[in-house]
C-alpha atoms as a PDB file:
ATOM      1  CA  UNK A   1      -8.400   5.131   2.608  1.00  0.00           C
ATOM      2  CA  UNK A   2      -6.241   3.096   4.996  1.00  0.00           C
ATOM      3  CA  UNK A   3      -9.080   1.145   6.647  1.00  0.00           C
ATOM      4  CA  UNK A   4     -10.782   0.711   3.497  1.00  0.00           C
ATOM      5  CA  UNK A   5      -7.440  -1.270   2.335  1.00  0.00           C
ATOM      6  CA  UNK A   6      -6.981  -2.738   6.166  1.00  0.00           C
ATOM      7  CA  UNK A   7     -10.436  -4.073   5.590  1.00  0.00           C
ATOM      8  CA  UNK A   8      -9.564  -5.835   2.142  1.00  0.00           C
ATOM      9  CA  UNK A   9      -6.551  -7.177   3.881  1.00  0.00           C
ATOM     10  CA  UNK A  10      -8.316  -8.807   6.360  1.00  0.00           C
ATOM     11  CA  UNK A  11     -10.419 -10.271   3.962  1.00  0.00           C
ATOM     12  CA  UNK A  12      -7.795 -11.726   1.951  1.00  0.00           C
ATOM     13  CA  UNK A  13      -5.802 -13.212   4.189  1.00  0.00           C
ATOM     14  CA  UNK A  14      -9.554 -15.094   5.718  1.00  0.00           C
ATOM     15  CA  UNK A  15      -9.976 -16.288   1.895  1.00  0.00           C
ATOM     16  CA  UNK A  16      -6.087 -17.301   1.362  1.00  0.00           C
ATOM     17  CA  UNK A  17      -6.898 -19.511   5.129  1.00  0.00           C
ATOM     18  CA  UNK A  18      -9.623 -21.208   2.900  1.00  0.00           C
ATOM     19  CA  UNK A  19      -8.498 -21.020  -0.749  1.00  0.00           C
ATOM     20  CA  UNK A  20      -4.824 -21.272  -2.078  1.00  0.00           C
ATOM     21  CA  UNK A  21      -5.504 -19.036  -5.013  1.00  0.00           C
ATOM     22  CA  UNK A  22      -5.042 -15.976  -3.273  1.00  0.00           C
ATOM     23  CA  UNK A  23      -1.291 -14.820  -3.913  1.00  0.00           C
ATOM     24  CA  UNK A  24       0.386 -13.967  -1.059  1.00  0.00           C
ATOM     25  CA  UNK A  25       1.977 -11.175  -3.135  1.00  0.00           C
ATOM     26  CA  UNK A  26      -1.287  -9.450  -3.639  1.00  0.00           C
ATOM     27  CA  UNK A  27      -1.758  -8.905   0.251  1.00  0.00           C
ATOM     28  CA  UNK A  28       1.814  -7.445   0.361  1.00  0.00           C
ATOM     29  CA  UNK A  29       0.791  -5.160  -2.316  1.00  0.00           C
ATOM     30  CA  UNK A  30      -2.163  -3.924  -0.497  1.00  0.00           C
ATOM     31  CA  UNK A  31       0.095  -3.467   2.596  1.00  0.00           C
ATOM     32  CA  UNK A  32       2.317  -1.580   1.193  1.00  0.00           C
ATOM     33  CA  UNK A  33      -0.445   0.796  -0.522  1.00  0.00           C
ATOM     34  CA  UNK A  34      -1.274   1.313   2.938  1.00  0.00           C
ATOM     35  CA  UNK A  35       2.020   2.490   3.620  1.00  0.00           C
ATOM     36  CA  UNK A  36       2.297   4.850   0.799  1.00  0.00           C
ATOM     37  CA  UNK A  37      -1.475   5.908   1.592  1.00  0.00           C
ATOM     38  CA  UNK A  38      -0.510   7.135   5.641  1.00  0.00           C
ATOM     39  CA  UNK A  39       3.155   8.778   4.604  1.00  0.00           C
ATOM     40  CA  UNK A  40       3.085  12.496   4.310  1.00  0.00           C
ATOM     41  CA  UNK A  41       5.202  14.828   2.173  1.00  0.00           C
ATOM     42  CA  UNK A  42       7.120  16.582   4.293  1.00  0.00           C
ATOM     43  CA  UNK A  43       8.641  20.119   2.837  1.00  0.00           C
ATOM     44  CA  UNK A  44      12.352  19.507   3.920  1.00  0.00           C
ATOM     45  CA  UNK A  45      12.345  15.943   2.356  1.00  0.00           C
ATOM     46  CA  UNK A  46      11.449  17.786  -0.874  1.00  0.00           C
ATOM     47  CA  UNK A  47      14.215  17.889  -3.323  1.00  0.00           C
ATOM     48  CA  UNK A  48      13.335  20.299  -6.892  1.00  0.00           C
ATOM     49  CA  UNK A  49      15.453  19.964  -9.790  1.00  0.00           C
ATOM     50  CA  UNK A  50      15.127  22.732 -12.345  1.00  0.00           C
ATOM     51  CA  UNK A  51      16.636  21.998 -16.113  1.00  0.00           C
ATOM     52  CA  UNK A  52      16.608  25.173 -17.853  1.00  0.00           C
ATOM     53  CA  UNK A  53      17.594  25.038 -21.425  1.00  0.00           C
END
């Protein structure tokens, strides 16, 4: 899924060199889907909160 995204960001930023339109904010959206799309869950970073009535 990364390079799928990596791809689109590549060809955003060429259309942004050529047309203004393109929001800058929408590339550092993708990029930071890529983020969340390479972290793992790791088992000690997980935190579980019971409520029991």
């Amino acid at each position: 899924m990364s390079t799928q995204l990596d791809v689109e960001i590549k060809r955003l930023e060429a259309l942004r060199s050529i047309d203004d339109h393109v929001c800058p904010e929408e590339i550092e959206r993708l990029r930071t889907l890529t983020t969340i799309a390479t972290t793992r869950l790791r088992m000690d970073a997980l935190r579980l909160i019971l409520r029991t009535p």
